[in-house]
Protein backbone atom coordinates (compact mmCIF):
# COMPACT_ATOMS: atom_id res chain seq x y z
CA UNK A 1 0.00 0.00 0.00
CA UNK A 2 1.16 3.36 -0.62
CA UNK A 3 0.72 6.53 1.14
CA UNK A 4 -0.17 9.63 -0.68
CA UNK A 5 0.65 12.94 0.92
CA UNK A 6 -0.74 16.66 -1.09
CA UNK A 7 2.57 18.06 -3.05
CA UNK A 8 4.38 21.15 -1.36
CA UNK A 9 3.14 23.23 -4.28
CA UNK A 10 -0.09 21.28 -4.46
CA UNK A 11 -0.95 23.03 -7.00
CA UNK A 12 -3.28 24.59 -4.73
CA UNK A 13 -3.26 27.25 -1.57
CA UNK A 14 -0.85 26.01 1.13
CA UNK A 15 -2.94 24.36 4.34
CA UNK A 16 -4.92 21.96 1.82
CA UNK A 17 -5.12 18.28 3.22
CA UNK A 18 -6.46 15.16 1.69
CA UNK A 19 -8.07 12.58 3.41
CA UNK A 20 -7.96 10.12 0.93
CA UNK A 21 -4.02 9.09 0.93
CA UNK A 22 -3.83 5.82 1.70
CA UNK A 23 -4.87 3.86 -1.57
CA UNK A 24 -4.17 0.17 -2.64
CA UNK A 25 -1.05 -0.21 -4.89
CA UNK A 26 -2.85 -0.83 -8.36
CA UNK A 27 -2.04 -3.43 -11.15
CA UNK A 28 0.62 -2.38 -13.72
CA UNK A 29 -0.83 -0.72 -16.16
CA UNK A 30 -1.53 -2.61 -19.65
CA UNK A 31 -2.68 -0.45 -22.65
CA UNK A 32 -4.37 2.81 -22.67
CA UNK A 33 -7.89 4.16 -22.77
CA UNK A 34 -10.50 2.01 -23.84
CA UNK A 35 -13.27 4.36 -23.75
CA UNK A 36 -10.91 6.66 -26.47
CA UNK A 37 -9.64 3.03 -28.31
CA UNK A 38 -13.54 1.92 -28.42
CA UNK A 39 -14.30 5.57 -30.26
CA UNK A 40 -10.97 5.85 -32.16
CA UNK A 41 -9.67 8.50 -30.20
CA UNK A 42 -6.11 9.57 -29.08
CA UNK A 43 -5.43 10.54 -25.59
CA UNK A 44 -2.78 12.93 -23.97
CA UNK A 45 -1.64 11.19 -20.76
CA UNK A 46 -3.42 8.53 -18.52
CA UNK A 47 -4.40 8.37 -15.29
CA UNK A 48 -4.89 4.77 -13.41
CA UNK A 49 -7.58 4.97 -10.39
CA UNK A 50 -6.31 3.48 -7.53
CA UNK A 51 -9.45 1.76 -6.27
CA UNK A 52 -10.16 -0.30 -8.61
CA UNK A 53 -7.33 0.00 -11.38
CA UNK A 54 -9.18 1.78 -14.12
CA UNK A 55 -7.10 3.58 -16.89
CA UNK A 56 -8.30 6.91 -18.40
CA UNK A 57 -7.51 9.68 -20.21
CA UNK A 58 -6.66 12.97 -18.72
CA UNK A 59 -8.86 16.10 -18.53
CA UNK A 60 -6.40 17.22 -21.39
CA UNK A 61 -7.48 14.62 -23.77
CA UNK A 62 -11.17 14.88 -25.91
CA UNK A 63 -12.51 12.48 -23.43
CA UNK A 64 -11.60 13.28 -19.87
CA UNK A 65 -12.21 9.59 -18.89
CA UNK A 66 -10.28 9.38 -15.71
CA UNK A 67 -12.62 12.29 -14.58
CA UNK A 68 -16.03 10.61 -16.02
CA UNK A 69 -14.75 7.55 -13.75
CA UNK A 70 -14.17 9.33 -10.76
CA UNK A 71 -18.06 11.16 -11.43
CA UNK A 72 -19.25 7.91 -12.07
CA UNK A 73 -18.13 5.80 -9.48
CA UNK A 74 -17.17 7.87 -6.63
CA UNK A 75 -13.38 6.53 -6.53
CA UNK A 76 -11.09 9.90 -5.22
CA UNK A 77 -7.47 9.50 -6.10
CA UNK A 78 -5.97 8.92 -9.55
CA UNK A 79 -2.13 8.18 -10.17
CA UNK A 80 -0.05 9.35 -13.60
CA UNK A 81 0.26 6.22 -15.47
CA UNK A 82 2.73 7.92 -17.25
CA UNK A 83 6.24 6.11 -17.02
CA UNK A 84 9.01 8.30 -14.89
CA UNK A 85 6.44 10.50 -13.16
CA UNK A 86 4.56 10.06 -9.51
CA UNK A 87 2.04 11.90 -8.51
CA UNK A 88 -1.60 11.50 -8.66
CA UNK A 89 -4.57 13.86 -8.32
CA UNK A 90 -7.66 13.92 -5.35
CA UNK A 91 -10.61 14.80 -7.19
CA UNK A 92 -12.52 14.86 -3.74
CA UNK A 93 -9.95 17.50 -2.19
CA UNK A 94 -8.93 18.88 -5.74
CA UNK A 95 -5.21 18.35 -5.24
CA UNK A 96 -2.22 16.72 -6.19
CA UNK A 97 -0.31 14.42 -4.02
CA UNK A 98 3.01 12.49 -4.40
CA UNK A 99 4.15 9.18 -2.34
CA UNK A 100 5.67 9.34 0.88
């Protein structure tokens, strides 16, 4: 299990917490969108809920799946699926958080 903490800059005013840091460490991640490969869509960069493993475009790409999953199913914290970079983003408390 990892713990995620909100970022120094946070990308948000100083003092914000998040209460949803401790998350399951998901599967790896294996392919990309579906939701953009099932409409022939490219995405920008994916995000990988850490509830239940779901991979989704960013709010940056035409379908802003990772953010349709979190609306959908409640799940709060997303992680970068990107390779090289870790963070992820609490929709809940609207900030970003790295491991500690």
């Amino acid at each position: 299990m990892t713990t995620w903490v909100p970022r120094t800059d946070g990308g948000r005013p100083e003092g914000r917490h998040c209460a949803h840091g401790d998350q399951p460490d998901p599967p790896p991640a294996v392919g990309g969108c579906h939701e953009c490969a099932a409409t022939g869509k490219h995405w920008v960069r994916l995000l990988m809920c850490l509830t239940c493993g779901h991979l989704g475009c960013c709010d940056s790409s035409p379908g802003a799946h990772a953010t349709s999953h979190h609306e959908k199913s409640g799940h709060p914290v997303a992680k970068s699926a990107e390779p090289g970079e870790e963070w992820a983003w609490c929709y809940v408390d609207e900030v970003y958080l790295s491991p500690r």
